[in-house]
Protein backbone atom coordinates (compact mmCIF):
# COMPACT_ATOMS: atom_id res chain seq x y z
CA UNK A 1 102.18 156.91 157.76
CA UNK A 2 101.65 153.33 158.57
CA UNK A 3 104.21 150.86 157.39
CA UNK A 4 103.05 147.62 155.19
CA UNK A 5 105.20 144.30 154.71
CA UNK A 6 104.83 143.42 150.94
CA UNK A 7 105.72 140.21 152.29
CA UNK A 8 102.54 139.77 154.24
CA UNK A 9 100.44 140.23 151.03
CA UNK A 10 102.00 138.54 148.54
CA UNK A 11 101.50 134.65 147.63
CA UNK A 12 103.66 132.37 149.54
CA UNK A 13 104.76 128.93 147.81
CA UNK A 14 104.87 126.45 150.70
CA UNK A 15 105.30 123.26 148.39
CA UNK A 16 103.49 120.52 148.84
CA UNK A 17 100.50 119.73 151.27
CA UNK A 18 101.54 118.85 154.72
CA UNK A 19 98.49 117.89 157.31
CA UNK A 20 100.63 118.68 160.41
CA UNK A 21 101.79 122.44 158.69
CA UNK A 22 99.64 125.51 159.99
CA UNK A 23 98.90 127.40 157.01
CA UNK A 24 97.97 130.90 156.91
CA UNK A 25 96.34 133.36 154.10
CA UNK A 26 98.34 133.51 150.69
CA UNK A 27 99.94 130.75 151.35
CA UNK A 28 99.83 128.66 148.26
CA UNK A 29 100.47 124.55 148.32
CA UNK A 30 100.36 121.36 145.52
CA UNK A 31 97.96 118.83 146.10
CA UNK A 32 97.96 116.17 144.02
CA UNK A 33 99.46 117.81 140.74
CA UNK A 34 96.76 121.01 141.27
CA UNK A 35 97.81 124.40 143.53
CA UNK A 36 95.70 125.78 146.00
CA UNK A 37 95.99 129.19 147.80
CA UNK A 38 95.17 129.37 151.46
CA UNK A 39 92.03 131.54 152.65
CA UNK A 40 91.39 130.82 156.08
CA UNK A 41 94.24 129.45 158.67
CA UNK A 42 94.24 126.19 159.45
CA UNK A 43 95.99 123.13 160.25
CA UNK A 44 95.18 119.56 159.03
CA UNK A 45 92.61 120.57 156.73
CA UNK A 46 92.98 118.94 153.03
CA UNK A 47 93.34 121.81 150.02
CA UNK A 48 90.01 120.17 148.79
CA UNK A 49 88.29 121.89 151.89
CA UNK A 50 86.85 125.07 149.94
CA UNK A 51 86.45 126.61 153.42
CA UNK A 52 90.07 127.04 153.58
CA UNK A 53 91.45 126.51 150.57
CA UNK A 54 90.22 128.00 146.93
CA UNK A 55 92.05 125.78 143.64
CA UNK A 56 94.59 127.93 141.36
CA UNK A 57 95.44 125.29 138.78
CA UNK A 58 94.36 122.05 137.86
CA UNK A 59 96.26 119.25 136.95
CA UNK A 60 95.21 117.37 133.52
CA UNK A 61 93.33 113.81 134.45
CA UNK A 62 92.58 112.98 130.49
CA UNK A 63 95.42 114.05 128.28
CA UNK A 64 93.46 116.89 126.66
CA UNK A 65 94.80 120.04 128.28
CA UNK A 66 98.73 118.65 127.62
CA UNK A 67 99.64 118.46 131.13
CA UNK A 68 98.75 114.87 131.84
CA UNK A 69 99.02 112.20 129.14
CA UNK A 70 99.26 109.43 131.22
CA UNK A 71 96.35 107.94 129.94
CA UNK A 72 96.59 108.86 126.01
CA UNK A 73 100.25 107.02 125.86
CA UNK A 74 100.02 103.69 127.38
CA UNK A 75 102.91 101.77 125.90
CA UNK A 76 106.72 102.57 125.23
CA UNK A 77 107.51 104.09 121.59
CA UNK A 78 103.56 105.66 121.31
CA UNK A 79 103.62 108.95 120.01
CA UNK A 80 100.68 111.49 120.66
CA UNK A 81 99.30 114.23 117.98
CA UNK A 82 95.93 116.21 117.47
CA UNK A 83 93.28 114.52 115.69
CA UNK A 84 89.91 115.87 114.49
CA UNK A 85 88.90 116.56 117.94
CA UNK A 86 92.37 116.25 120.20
CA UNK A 87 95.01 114.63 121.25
CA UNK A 88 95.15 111.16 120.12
CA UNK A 89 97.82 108.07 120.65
CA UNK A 90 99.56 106.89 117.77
CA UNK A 91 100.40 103.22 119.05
CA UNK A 92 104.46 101.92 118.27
CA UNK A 93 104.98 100.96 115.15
CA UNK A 94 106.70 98.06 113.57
CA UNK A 95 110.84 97.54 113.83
CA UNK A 96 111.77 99.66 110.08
CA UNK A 97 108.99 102.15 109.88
CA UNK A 98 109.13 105.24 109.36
CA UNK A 99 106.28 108.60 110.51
CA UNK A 100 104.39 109.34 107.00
CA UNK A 101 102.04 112.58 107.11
CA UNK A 102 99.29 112.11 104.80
CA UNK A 103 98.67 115.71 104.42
CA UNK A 104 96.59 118.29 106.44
CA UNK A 105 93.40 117.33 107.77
CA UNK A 106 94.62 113.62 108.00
CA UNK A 107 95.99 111.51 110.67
CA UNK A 108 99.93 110.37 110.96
CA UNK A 109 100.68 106.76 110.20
CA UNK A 110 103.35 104.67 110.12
CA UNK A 111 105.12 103.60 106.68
CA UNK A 112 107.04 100.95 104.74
CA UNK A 113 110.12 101.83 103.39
CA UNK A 114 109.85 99.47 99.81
CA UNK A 115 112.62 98.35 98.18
CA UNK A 116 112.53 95.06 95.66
CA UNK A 117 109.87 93.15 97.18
CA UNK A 118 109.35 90.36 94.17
CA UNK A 119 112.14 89.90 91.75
CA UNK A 120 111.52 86.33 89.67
CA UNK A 121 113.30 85.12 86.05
CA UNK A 122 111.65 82.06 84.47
CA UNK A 123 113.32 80.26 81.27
CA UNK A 124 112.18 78.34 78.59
CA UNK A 125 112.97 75.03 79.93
CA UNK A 126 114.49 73.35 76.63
CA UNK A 127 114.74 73.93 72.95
CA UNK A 128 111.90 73.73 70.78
CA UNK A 129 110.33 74.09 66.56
CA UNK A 130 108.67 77.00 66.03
CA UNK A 131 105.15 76.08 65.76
CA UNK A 132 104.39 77.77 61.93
CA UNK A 133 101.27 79.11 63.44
CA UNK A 134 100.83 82.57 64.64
CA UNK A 135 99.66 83.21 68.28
CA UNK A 136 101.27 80.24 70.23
CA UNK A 137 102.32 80.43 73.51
CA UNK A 138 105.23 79.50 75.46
CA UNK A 139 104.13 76.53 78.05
CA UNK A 140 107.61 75.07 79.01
CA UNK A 141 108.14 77.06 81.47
CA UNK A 142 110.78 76.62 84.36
CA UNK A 143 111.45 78.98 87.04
CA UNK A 144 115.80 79.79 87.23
CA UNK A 145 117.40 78.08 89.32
CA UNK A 146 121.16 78.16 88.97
CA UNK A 147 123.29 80.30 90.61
CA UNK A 148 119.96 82.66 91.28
CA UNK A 149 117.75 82.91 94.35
CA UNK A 150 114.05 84.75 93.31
CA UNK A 151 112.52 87.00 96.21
CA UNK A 152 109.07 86.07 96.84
CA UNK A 153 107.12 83.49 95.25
CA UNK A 154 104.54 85.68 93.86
CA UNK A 155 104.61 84.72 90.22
CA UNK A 156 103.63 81.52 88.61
CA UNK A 157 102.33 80.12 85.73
CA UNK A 158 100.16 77.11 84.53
CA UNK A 159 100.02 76.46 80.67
CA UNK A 160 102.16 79.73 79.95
CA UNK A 161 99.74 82.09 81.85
CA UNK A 162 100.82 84.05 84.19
CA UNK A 163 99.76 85.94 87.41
CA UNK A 164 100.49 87.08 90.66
CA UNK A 165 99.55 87.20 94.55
CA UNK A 166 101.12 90.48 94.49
CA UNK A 167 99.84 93.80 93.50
CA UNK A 168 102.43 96.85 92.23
CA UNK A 169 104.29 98.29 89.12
CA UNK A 170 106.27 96.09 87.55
CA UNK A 171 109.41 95.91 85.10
CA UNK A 172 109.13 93.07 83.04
CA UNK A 173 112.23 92.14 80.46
CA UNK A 174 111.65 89.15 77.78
CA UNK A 175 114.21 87.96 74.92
CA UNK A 176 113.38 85.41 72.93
CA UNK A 177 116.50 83.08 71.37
CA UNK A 178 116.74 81.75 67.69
CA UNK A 179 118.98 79.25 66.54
CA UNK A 180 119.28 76.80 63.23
CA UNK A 181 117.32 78.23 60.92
CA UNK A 182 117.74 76.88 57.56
CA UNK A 183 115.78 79.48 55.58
CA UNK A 184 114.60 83.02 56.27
CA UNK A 185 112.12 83.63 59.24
CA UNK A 186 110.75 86.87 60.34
CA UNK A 187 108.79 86.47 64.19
CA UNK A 188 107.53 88.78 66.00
CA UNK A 189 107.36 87.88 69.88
CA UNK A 190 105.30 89.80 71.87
CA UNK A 191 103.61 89.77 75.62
CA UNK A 192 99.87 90.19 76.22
CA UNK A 193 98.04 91.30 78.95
CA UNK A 194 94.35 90.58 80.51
CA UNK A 195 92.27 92.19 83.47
CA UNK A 196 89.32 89.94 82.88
CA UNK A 197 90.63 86.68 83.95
CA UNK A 198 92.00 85.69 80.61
CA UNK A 199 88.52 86.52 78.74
CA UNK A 200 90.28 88.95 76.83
CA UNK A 201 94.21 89.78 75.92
CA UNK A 202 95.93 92.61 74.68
CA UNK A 203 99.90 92.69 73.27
CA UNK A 204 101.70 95.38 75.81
CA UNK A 205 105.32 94.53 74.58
CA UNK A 206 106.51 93.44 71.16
CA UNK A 207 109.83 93.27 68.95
CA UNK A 208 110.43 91.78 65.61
CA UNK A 209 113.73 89.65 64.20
CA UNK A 210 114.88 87.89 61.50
CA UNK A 211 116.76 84.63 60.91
CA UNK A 212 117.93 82.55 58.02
CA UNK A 213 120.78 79.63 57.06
CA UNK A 214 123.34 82.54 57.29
CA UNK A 215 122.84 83.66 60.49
CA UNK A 216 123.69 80.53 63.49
CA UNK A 217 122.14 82.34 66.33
CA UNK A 218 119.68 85.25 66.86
CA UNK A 219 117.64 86.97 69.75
CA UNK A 220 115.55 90.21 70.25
CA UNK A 221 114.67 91.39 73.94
CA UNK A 222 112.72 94.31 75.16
CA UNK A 223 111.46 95.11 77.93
CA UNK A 224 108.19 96.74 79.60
CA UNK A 225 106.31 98.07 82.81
CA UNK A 226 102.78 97.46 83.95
CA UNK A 227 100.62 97.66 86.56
CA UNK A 228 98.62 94.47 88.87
CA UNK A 229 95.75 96.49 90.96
CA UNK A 230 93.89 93.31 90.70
CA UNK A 231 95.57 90.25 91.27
CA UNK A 232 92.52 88.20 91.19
CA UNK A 233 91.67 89.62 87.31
CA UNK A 234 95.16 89.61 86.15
CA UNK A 235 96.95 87.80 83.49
CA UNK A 236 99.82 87.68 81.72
CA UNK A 237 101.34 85.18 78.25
CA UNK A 238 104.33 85.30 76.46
CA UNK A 239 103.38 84.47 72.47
CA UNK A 240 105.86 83.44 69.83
CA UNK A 241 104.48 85.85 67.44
CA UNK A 242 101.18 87.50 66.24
CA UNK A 243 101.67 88.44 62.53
CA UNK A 244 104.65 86.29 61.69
CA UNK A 245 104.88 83.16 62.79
CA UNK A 246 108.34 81.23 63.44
CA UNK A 247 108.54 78.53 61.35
CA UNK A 248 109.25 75.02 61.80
CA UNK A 249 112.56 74.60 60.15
CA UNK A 250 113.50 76.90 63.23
CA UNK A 251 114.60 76.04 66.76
CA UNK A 252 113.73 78.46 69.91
CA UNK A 253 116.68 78.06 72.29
CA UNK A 254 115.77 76.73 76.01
CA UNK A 255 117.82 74.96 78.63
CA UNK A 256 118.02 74.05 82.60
CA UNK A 257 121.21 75.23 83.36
CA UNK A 258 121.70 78.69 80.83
CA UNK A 259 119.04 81.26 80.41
CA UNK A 260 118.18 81.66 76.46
CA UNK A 261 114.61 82.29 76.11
CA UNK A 262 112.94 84.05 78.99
CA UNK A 263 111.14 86.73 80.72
CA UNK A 264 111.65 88.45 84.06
CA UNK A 265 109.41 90.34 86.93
CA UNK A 266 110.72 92.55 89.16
CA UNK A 267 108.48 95.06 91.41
CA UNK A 268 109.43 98.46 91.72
CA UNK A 269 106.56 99.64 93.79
CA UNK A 270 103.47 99.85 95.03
CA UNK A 271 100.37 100.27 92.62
């Protein structure tokens, strides 16, 4: 019975291409990231020669086999995940952000953690009668300013209306101060609210009180949150009162160095 070398049959790994190496069959080589096996002996002929070589594995040129993604990720920190079609680069995000999923059948992007972006307090700037009329709004308006640093600049007002350059869901807290009253007075401060550019105002927050020669001092606060998706259409007034007025004989408490009357904005989020 004739006697056969396995070793002469099986493939042989020689490494990479050489030109000055004789290969023979079986003999298997890399050439430029792809193998090739040996079919006819040579020396000095290139793997690419299909007379003598025949290709085992091809190296990926474009990213899309997962082998080669030299060309998907192009800059340090990009991150690489399958799109609708295939791999796809997601580029570096900013310094603080954080990988969000949006879900199945939607790409990865980067996120914003949020914490207090807008946080503002502005005060009734000194004291003042009540009007006697119902509906009035507050106009002498100062934003705080001792001992207090607002974030952002977002709010402002002009006449006692309000808006923003920011959009989100706001907590807004209002008190209203009472002092020197030298008969009974029941108010009834409240905030309103308008999408249409001030064509139109609804009260979103009210609270009621009561003062009179027996009481020196008296406040009510509340507070309230609400939602800017337009900042364009939005605005905001704080009113004395709507059904009962505070009367003239009584003095709203304001200053520029305490906070008596006033009303507050702080965003907790995104709309």
């Amino acid at each position: 019975m004739a006697t056969v070398n396995l070793g002469s049959i099986k493939f042989k790994w020689k490494g990479t291409y050489n030109g000055a190496t004789a290969y023979t069959v079986d003999d298997v080589v890399e050439y430029n990231g792809s193998s090739y096996i040996c079919i006819l002996a040579s020396t000095g002929n290139l793997p690419t020669n299909a007379t003598y070589f025949e290709q085992m594995s091809s190296a990926g040129t474009n990213g899309t086999d997962g082998t080669d993604l030299t060309t998907t990720l192009t800059t340090q920190g990009d991150i690489v995940y399958r799109d609708a079609s295939g791999l796809a680069r997601l580029g570096a995000g900013t310094s603080g952000q954080f990988l969000k999923t949006q879900g199945a059948g939607a790409n990865p992007v980067w996120g914003t953690v949020e914490g207090i972006s807008v946080a503002q307090q502005f005060r009734l700037a000194g004291d003042q009668s009540g009007s006697g009329s119902g509906g009035t709004v507050f106009t002498n308006w100062e934003q705080s300013d001792t001992d207090y640093q607002a974030i952002s600049s977002a709010w402002s007002q002009s006449s006692g209306v309000f808006s923003t350059t920011a959009t989100g869901i706001y907590l807004c807290n209002w008190t209203v101060v009472l002092t020197s009253a030298s008969s009974g007075d029941a108010f009834d401060p409240n905030v309103e609210i308008s999408t249409d550019s001030g064509s139109s105002y609804s009260i979103r927050s009210r609270a009621w009180g009561h003062i009179d020669s027996g009481i020196a001092n008296t406040n009510v606060s509340t507070s309230f949150i609400f939602d800017v998706s337009n900042t364009s259409t939005f605005r905001l007034r704080f009113k004395q009162s709507q059904d009962n007025d505070i009367g003239t004989t009584s003095t709203i408490k304001g200053g520029t160095n305490e906070n008596y009357t006033q009303i507050n904005f702080i965003r907790l989020g995104a709309t």
